[in-house]
Protein backbone atom coordinates (compact mmCIF):
# COMPACT_ATOMS: atom_id res chain seq x y z
CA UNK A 1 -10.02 -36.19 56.34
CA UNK A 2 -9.18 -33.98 59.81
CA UNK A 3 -7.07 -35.72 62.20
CA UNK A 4 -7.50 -34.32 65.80
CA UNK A 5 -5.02 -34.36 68.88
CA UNK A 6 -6.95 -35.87 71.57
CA UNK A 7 -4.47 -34.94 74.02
CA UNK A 8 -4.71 -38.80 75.33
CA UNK A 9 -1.37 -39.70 73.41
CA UNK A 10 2.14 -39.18 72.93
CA UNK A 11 2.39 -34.94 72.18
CA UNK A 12 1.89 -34.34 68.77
CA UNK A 13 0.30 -37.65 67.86
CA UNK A 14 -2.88 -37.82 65.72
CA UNK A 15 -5.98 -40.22 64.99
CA UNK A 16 -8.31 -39.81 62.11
CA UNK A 17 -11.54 -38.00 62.86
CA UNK A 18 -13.74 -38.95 60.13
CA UNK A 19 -12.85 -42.20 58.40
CA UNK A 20 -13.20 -42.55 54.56
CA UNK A 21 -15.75 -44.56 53.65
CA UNK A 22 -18.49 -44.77 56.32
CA UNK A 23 -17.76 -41.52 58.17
CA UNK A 24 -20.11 -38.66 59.01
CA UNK A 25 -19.45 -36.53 55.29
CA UNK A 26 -19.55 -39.73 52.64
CA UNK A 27 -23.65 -39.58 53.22
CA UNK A 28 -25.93 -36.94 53.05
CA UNK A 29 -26.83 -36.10 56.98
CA UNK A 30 -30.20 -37.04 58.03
CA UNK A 31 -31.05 -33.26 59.41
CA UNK A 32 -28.43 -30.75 57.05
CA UNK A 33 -27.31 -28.15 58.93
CA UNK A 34 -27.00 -24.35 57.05
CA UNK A 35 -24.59 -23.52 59.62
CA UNK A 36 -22.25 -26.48 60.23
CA UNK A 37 -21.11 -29.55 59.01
CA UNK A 38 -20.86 -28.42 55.24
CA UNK A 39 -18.55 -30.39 52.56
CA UNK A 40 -17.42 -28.85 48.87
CA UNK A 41 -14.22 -28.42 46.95
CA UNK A 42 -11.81 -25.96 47.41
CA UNK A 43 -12.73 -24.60 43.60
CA UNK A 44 -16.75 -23.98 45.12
CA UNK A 45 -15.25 -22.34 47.97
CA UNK A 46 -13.00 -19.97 45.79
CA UNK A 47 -16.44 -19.38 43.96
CA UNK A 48 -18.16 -18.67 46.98
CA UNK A 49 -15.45 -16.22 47.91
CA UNK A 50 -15.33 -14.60 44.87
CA UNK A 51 -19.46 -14.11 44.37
CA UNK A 52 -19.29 -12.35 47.53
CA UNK A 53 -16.73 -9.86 46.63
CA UNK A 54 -18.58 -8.98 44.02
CA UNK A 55 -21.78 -8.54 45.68
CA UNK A 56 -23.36 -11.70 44.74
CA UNK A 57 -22.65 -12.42 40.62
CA UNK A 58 -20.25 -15.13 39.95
CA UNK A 59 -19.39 -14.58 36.51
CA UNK A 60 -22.40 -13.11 35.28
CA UNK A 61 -25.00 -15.15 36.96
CA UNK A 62 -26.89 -13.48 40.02
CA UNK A 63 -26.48 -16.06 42.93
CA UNK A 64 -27.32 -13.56 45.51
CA UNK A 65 -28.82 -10.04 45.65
CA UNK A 66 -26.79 -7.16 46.40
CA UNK A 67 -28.74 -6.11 49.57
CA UNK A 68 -28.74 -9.79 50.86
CA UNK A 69 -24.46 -9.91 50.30
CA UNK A 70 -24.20 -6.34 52.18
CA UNK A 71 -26.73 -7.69 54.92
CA UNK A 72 -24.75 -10.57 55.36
CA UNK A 73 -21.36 -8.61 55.47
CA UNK A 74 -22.76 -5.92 57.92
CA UNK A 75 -22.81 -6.64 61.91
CA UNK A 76 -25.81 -7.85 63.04
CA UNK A 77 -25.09 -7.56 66.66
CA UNK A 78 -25.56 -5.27 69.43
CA UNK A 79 -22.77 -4.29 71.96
CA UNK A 80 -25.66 -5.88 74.50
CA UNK A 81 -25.24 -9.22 72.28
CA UNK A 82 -21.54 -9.11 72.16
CA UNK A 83 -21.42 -7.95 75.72
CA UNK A 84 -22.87 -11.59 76.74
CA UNK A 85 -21.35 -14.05 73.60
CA UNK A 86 -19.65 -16.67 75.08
CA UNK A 87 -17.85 -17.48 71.53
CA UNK A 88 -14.34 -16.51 72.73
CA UNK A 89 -13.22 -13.52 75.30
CA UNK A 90 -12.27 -10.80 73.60
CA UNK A 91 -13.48 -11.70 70.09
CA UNK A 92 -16.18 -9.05 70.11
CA UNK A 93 -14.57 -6.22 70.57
CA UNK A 94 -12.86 -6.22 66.59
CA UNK A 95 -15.92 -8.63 65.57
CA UNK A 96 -18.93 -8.29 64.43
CA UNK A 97 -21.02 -11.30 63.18
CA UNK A 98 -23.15 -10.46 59.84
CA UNK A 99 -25.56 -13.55 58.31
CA UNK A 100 -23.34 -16.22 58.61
CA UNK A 101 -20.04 -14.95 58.41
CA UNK A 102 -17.27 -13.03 61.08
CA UNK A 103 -16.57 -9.68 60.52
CA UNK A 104 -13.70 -7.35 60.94
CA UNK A 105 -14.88 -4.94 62.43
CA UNK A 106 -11.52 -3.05 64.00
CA UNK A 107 -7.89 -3.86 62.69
CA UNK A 108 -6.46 -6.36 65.34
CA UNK A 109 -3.66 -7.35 63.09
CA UNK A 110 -2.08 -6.99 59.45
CA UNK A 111 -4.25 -9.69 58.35
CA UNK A 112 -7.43 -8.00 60.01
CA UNK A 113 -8.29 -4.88 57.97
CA UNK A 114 -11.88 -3.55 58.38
CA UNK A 115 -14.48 -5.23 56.27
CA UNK A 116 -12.66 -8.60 55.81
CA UNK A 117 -15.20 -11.10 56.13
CA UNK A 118 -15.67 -15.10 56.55
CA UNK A 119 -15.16 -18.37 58.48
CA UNK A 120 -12.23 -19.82 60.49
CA UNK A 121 -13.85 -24.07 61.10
CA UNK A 122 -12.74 -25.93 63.96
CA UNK A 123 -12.63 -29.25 61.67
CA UNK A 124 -9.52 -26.86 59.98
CA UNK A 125 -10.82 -24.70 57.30
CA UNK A 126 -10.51 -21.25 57.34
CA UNK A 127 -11.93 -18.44 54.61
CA UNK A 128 -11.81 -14.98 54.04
CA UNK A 129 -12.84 -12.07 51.59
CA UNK A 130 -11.31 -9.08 51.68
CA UNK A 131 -13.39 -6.22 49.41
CA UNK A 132 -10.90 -3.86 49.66
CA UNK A 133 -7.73 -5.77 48.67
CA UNK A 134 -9.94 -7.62 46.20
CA UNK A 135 -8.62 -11.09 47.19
CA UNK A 136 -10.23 -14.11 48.48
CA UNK A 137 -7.56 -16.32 50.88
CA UNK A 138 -8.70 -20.17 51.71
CA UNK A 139 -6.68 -22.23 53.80
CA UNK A 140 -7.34 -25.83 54.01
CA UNK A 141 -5.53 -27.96 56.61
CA UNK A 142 -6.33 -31.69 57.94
CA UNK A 143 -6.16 -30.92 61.29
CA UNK A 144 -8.70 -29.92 64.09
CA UNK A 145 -8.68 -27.21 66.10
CA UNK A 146 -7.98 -28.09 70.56
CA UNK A 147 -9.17 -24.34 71.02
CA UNK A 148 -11.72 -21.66 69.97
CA UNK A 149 -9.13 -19.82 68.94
CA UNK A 150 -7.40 -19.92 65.73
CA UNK A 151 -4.65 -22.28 65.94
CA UNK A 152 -0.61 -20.58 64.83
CA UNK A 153 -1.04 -21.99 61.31
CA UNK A 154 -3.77 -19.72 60.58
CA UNK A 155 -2.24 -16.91 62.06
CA UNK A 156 1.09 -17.07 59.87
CA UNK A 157 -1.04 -17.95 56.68
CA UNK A 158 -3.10 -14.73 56.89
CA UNK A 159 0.06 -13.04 58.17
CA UNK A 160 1.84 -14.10 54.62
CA UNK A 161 -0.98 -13.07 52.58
CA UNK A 162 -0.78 -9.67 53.45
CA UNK A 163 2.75 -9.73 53.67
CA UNK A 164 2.61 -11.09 49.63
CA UNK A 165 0.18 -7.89 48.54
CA UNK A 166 2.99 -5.89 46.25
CA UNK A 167 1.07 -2.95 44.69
């Protein structure tokens, strides 16, 4: 369950977000939302991942056609679009944003090669596929994000991912 700093505490104290139980994700939602609010395993996710490397099988079942996985992995924006985004300053300009999913779009770091696509979620999930090393990274905390911004722990996990790669 995420815990998130409210700020209203002692520094570095948390309080549970989304009790067990009778919380928000132990019930179906009323309106599901494509977009937010989603709730699997870490094993569908690594699926997930994985099917979209390779272009939409997993295994040898067809989840997804090929043109729908490169539509979704290719920037759907204009530099008009990102010009006005108020996602996070900056973001656009090594972003793009396919169907779905962030996109690399220019390296901004070791961990940001061109092409690497997915999700970083403020409730403290964060995925990525990477076609070109052939690796899918998940990382799965219990904590919320206080910014828009990815918070350190994401940064050092992609960071040591790379860093790992010995080919």
């Amino acid at each position: 369950m995420p815990l998130r700093d409210h700020g209203r505490k002692q520094a570095g104290a948390l309080e549970v977000y989304d009790a067990a139980g009778g919380g928000q994700w132990s019930r179906p939602p009323a309106f599901p939302s494509g977009g937010a609010g989603l709730v699997s395993t870490d094993d569908d996710y690594l699926a997930f991942g994985q099917m979209m490397l390779s272009k939409g099988k997993h295994a040898s079942e067809r989840v997804l056609s090929r043109p729908s996985v490169e539509t979704m992995t290719t920037d759907q924006l204009t530099p008009d679009q990102k010009a006005v985004s108020g996602l996070v300053a900056g973001y656009f300009d090594s972003h793009g944003w396919g169907f779905g999913l962030s996109i690399i779009t220019r390296p901004d770091s070791v961990a940001g090669p061109v092409g690497k696509v997915g999700w970083d979620g403020g409730l403290g999930t964060s995925w990525y596929s990477d076609p070109r090393e052939d690796m899918v990274t998940i990382l799965m905390t219990q904590r919320a994000w206080t910014s828009p911004s990815p918070p350190n722990v994401c940064l050092d996990f992609w960071t040591s991912a790379y860093q790992a790669i010995d080919d």
